[in-house]
Protein backbone atom coordinates (compact mmCIF):
# COMPACT_ATOMS: atom_id res chain seq x y z
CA UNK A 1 0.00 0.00 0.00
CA UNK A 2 0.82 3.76 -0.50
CA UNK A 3 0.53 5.93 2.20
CA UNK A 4 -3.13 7.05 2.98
CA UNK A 5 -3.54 11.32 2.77
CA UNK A 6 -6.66 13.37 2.59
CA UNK A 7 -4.48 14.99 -0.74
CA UNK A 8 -1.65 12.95 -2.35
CA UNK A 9 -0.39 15.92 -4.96
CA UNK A 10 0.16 12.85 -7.33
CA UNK A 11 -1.50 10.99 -10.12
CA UNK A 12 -3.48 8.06 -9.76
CA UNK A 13 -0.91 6.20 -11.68
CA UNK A 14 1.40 7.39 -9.54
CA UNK A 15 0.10 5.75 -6.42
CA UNK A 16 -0.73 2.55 -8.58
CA UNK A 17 2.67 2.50 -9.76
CA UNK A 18 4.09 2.77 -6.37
CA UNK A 19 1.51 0.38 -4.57
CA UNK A 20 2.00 -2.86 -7.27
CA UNK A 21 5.83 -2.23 -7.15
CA UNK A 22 6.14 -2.58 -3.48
CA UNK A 23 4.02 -6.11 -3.36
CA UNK A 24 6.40 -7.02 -6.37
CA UNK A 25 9.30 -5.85 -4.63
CA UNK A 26 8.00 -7.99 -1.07
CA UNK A 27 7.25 -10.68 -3.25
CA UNK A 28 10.98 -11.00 -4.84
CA UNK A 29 9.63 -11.05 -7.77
CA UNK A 30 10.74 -8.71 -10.86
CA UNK A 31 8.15 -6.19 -12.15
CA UNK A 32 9.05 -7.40 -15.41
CA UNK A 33 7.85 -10.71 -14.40
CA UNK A 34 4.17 -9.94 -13.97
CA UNK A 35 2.24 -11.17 -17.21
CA UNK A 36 -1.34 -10.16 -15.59
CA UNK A 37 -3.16 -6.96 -14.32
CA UNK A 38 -6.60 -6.03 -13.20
CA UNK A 39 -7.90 -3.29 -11.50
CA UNK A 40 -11.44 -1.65 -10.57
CA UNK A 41 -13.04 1.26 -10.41
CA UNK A 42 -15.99 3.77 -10.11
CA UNK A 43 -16.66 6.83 -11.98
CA UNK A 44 -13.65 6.86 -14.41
CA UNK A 45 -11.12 7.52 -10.73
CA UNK A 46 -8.86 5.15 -12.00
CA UNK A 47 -6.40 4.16 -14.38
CA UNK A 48 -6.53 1.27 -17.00
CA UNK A 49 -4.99 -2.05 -16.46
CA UNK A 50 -2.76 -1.72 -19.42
CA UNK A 51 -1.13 1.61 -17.97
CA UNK A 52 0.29 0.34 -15.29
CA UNK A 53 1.13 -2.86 -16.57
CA UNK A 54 3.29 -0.12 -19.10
CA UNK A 55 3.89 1.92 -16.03
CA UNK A 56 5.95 -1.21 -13.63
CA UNK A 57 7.53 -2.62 -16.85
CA UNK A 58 5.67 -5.56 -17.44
CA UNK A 59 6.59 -6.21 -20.70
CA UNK A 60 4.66 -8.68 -21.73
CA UNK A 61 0.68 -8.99 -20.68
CA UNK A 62 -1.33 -12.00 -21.09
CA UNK A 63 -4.09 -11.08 -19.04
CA UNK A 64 -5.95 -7.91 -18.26
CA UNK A 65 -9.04 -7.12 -16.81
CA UNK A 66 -10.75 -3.23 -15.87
CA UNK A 67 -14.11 -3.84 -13.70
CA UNK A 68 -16.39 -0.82 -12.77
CA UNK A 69 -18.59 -2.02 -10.16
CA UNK A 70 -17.35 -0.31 -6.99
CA UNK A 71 -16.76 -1.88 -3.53
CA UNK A 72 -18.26 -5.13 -4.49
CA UNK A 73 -14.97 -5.78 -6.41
CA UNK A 74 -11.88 -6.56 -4.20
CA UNK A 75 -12.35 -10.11 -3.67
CA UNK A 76 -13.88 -10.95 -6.99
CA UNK A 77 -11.36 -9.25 -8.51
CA UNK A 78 -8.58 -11.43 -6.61
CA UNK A 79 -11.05 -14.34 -7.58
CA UNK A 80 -10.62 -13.52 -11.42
CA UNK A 81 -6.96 -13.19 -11.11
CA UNK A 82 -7.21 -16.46 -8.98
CA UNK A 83 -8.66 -18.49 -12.21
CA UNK A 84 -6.87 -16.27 -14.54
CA UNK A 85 -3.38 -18.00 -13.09
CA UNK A 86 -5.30 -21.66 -12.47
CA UNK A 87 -6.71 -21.56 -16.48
CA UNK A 88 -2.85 -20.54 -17.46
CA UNK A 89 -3.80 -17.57 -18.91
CA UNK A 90 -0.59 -15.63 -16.92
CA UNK A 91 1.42 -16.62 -14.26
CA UNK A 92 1.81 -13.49 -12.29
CA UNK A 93 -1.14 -11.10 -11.60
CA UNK A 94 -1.53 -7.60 -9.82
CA UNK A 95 -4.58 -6.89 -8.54
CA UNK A 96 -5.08 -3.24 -7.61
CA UNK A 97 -6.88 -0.51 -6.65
CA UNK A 98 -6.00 3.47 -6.52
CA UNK A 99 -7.61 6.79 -6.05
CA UNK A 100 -7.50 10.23 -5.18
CA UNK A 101 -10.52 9.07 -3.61
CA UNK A 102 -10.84 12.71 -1.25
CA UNK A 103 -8.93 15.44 -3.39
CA UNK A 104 -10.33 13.81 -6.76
CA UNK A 105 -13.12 11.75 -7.88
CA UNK A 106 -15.23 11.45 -4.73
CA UNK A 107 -17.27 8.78 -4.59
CA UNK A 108 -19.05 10.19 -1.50
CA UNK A 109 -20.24 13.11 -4.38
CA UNK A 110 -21.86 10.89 -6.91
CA UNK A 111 -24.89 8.93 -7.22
CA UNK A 112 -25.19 5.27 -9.05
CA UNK A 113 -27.46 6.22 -11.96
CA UNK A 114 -29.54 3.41 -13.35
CA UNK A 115 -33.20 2.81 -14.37
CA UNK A 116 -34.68 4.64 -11.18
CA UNK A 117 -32.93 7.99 -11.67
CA UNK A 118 -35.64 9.77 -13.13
CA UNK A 119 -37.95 8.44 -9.61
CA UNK A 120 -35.15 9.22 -7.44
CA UNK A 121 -33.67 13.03 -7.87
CA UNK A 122 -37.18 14.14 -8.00
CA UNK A 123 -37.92 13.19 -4.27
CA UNK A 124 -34.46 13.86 -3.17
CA UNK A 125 -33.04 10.21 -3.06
CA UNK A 126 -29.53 11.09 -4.30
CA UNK A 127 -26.46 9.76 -1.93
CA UNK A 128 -25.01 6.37 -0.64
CA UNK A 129 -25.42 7.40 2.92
CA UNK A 130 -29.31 7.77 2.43
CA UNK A 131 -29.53 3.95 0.86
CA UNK A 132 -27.56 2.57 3.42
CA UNK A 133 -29.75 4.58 6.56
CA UNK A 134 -32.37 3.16 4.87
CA UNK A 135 -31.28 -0.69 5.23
CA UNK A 136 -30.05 0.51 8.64
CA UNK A 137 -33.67 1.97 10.25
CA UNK A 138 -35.30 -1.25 8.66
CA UNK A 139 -32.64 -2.99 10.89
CA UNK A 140 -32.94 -1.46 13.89
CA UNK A 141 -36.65 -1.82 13.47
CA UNK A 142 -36.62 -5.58 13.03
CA UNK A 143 -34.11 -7.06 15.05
CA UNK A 144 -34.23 -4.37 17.98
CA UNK A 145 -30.76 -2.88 17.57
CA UNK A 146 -30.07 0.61 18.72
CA UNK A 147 -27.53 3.55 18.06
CA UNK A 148 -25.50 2.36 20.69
CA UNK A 149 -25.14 -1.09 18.89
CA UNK A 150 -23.60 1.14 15.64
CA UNK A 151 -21.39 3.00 17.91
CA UNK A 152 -20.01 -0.26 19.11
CA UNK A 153 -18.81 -1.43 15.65
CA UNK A 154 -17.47 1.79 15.20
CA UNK A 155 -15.29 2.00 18.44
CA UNK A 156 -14.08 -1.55 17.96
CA UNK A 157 -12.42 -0.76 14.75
CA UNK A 158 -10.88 2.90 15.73
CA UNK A 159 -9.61 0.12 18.19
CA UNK A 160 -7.60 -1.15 15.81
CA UNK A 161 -6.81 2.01 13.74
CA UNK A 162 -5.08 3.45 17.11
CA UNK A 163 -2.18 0.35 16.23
CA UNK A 164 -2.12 1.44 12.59
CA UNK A 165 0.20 4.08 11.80
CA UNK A 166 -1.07 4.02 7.86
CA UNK A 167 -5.11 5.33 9.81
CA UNK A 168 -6.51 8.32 8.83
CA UNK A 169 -8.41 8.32 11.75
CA UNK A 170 -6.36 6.76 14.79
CA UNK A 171 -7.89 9.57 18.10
CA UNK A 172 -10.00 7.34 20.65
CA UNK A 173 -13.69 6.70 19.78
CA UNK A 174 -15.86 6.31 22.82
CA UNK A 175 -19.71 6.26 23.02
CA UNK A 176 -19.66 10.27 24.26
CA UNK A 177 -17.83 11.49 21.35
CA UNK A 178 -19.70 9.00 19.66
CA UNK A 179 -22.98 10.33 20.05
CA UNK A 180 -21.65 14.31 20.34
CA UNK A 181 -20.77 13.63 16.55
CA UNK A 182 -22.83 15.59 13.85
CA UNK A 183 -25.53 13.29 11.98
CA UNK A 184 -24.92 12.55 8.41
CA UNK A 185 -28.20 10.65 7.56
CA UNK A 186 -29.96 9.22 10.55
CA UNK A 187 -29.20 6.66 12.28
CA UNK A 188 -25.80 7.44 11.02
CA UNK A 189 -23.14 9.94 12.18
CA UNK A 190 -20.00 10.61 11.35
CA UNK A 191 -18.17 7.56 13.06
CA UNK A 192 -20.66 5.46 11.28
CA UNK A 193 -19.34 6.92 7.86
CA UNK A 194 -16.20 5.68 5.56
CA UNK A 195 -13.09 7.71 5.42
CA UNK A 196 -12.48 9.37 1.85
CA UNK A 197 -8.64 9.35 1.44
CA UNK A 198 -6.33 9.51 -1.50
CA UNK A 199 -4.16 5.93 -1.75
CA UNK A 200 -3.29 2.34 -3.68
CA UNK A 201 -3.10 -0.80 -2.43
CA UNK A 202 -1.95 -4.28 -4.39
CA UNK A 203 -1.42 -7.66 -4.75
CA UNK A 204 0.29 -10.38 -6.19
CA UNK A 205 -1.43 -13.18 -7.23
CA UNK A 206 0.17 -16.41 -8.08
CA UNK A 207 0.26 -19.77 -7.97
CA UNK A 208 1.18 -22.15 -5.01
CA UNK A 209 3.81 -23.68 -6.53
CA UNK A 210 5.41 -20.54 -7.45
CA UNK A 211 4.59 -18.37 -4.04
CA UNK A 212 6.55 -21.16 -2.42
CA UNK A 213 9.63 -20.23 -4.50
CA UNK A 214 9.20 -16.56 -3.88
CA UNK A 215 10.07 -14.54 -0.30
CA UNK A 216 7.18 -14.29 1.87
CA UNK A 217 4.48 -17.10 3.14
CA UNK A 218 1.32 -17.51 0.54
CA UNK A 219 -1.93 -16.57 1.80
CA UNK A 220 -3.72 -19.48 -0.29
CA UNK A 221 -6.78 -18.33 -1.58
CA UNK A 222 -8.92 -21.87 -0.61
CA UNK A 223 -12.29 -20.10 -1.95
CA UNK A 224 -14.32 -17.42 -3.35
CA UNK A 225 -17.77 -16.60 -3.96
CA UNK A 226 -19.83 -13.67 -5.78
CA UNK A 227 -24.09 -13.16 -5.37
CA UNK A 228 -26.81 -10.41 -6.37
CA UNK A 229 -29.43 -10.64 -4.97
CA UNK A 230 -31.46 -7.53 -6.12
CA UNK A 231 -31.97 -6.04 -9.14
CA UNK A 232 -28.92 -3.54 -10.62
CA UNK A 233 -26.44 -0.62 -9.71
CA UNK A 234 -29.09 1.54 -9.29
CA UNK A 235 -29.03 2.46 -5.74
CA UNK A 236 -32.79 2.66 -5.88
CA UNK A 237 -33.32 -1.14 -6.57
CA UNK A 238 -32.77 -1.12 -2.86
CA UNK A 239 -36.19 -0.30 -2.30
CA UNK A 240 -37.46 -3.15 -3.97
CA UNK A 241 -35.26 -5.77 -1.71
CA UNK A 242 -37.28 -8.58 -0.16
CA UNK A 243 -35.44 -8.50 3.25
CA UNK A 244 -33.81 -5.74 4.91
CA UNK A 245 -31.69 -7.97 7.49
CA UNK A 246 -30.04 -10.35 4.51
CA UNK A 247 -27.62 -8.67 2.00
CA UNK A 248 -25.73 -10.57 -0.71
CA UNK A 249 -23.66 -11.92 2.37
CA UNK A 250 -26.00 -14.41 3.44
CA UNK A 251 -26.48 -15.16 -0.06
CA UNK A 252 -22.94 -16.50 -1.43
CA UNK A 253 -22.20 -17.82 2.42
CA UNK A 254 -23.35 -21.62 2.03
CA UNK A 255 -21.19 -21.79 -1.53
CA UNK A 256 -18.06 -19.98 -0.17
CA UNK A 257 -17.72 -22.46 3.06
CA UNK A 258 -18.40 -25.00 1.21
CA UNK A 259 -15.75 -24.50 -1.20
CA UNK A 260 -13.30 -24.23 1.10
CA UNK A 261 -13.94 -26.71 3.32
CA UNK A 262 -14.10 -24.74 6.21
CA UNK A 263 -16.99 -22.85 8.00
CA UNK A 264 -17.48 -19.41 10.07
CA UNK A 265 -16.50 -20.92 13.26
CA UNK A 266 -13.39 -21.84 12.09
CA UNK A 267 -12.24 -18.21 10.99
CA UNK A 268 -9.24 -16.79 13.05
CA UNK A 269 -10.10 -13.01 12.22
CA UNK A 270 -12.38 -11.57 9.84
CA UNK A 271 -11.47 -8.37 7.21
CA UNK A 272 -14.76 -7.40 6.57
CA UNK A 273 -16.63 -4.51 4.05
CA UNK A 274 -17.69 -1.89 6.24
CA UNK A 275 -18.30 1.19 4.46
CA UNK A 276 -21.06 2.18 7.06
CA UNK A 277 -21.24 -0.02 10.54
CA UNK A 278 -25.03 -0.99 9.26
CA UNK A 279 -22.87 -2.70 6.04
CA UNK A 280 -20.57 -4.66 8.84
CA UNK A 281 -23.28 -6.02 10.74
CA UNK A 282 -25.41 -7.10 7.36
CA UNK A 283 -21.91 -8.74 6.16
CA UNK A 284 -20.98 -10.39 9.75
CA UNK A 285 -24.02 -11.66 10.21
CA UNK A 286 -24.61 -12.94 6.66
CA UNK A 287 -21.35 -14.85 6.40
CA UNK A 288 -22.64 -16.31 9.71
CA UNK A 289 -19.83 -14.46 12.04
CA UNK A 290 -22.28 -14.11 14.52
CA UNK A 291 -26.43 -14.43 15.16
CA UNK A 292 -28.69 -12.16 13.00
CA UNK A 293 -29.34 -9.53 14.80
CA UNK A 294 -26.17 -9.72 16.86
CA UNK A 295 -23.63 -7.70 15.10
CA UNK A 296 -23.60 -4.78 17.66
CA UNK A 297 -23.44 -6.65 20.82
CA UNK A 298 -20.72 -8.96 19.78
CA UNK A 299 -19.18 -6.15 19.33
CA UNK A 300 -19.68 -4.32 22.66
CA UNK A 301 -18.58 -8.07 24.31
CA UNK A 302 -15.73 -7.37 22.62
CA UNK A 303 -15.01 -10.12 20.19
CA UNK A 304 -14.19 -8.10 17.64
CA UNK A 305 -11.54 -5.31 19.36
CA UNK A 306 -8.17 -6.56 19.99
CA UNK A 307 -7.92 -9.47 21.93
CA UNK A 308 -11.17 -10.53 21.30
CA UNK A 309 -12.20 -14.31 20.03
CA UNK A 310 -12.77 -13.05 15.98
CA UNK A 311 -10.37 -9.65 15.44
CA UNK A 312 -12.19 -7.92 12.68
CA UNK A 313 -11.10 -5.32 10.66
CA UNK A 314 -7.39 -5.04 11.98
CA UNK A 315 -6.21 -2.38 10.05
CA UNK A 316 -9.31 -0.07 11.19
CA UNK A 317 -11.32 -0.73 8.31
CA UNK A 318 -12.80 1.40 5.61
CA UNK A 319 -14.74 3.70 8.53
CA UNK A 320 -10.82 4.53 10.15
CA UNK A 321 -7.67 3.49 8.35
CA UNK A 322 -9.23 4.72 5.01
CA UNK A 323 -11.44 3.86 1.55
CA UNK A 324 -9.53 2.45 -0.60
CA UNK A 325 -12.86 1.02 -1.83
CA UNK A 326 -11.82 -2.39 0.06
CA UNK A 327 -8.26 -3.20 -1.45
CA UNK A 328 -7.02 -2.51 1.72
CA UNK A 329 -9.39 -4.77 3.68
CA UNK A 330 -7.80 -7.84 1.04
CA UNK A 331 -4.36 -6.60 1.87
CA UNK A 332 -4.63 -6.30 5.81
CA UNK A 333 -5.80 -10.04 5.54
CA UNK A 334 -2.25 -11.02 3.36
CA UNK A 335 -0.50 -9.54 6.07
CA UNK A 336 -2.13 -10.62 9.02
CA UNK A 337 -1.36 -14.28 7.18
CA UNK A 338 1.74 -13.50 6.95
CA UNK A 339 2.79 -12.51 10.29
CA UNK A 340 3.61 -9.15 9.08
CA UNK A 341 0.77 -6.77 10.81
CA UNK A 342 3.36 -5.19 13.34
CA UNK A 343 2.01 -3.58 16.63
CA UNK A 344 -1.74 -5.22 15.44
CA UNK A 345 -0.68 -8.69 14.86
CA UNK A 346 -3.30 -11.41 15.62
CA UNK A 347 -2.32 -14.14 17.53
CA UNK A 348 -3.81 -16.88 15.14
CA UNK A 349 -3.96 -17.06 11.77
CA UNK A 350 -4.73 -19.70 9.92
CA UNK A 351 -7.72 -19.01 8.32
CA UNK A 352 -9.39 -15.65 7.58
CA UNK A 353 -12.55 -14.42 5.23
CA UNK A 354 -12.57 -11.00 3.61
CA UNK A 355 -15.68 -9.73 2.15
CA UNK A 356 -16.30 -6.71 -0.45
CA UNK A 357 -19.71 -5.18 -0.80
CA UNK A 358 -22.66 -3.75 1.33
CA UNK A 359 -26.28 -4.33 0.16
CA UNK A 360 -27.37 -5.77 -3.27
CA UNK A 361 -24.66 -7.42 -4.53
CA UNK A 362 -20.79 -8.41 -3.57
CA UNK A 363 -18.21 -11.25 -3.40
CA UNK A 364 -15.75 -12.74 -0.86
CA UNK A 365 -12.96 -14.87 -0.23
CA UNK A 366 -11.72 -17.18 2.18
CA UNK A 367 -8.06 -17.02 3.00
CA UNK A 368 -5.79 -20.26 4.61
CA UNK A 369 -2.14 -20.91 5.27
CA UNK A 370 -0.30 -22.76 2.93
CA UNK A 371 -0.14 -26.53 4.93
């Protein structure tokens, strides 16, 4: 990763370039090496695939692949590069994502347009924040959860952030300054809200056979899953979901354990999507982390801070290290694999899931140690 800034003073390429050579550079492996990239991105706030391929020296690309589908896209995107290297299509793949994600293009600014625009701007339903207050009211509503429950989840991570020097956000979080915090769309405030920063963050994907040659331990990517359940991008297909307390979480759970060969109560630590704290509990409880409805007290037992029985979002997540639209959250889980998290090091580490995505749609992958 790059360092995270509210405003870089580079190009995106810049922080791409920088981000993919230093997990080439970790890696042992020579830039010139890498036969494979793909990247996403959201409202043209990224660069192509080929460019920085051209930009590292890869001379020679066999593979490429430029997705625009947002936050649901770090895992599937390590997925694709995952099959990419098992189908022999390249041996060597980067998978990254960078922005000037707060003195650029910000995401926070723009709207998903779709079928329902010309329904939505009329009546004022414009920003992410509103969708996801939306799912989050119909929550609290249903399974009993309060504000307090949110503010949990939040402090948890800023937790974590306070043991990452790369956070944006890294001052103590406690329910007071919690709830002194200005709204932003009720139930959320501020704390509840993802970080806009400027940054890049990469991996190398591989396979087995050859991470074994190269100089750090593999995180082995043992399965992966992607599900919609809803209709499209439009954020105002969100109004037409069938149940508020299930997002495409619970939906790809059963296939991704199963694939593995593992299940939820086997996972070490969890590196979870969590551009709002209504998004984390929706994705925790989904993947079957912990009962429906449960999100916010397992928090506030304090299973998910450190030292607690699942660690979850180690690096401070999207809400306090930064939005790097959930490339980050995939590489905090390499690192916590391989022993190399510093200060915020979990103490076991065998086997950890990583999920990308909030509501309709999303994917996720389930990490292991190379036996």
């Amino acid at each position: 990763m790059t360092e995270l800034t509210r405003r870089s003073g580079r190009s995106v390429l810049s922080l791409a370039r920088e981000a993919a050579l230093t997990a080439c550079a970790a890696a042992g492996l020579s830039p010139d090496q890498v036969d494979g990239v793909v990247q996403f991105s959201m409202y043209d706030d990224s660069v192509p695939a080929e460019a920085l391929g051209a930009a590292i020296g890869a001379r020679d690309l066999t593979y490429v692949m430029d997705f625009a589908q947002g936050g649901q896209s770090a895992a599937h995107m390590v997925a694709h590069a995952a099959m990419a290297v098992a189908c022999g299509f390249a041996e060597s793949i980067v998978v990254f994502r960078a922005m000037n994600g707060r003195s650029g293009v910000r995401i926070g600014q723009h709207s998903a347009v779709g079928g329902g625009t010309e329904f939505r701007y009329p009546i004022g339903f414009l920003a992410y924040p509103q969708v996801a207050a939306l799912w989050a009211r119909r929550y609290m509503i249903e399974t009993g959860a309060s504000e307090l429950d949110f503010a949990a989840i939040a402090i948890a991570e800023r937790r974590w952030a306070q043991q990452n020097p790369r956070a944006i956000l890294r001052e103590p979080l406690t329910e007071e300054s919690y709830l002194a915090s200005r709204w932003v769309a009720e139930p959320f405030r501020l704390p509840d809200c993802t970080t806009e920063v400027d940054g890049a963050a990469a991996v190398l994907v591989t396979s087995v056979e050859r991470a074994r040659d190269l100089r750090l331990t593999p995180a082995v990517i043992a399965s992966a899953a992607w599900a919609t359940h809803g209709f499209d991008l439009d954020m105002g297909s969100s109004l037409r979901y069938d149940d508020y307390l299930r997002n495409y979480a619970a939906h790809l759970a059963d296939p991704l354990w199963r694939r593995a060969g593992v299940g939820p109560d086997d996972v070490d630590y969890a590196e979870v999507y969590d551009c709002f704290t209504g998004a984390l509990a929706l994705n925790m409880e989904g993947l079957g982390l912990c009962e429906p409805g449960g999100a916010g007290r397992f928090a506030r037992e304090g299973h998910t801070s450190p030292g607690g029985r699942l660690p979850t979002n180690t690096h401070g997540g999207l809400l306090s290290e930064g939005y790097v639209h959930g490339m980050n959250t995939v590489t905090e889980a390499v690192w916590q694999m391989q022993g190399l998290a510093g200060e915020r090091q979990v103490s076991k580490n065998d086997v950890a899931v990583v999920s990308s995505g909030a509501y309709l749609s999303g994917s996720a992958i389930v990490l292991t140690k190379d036996r």
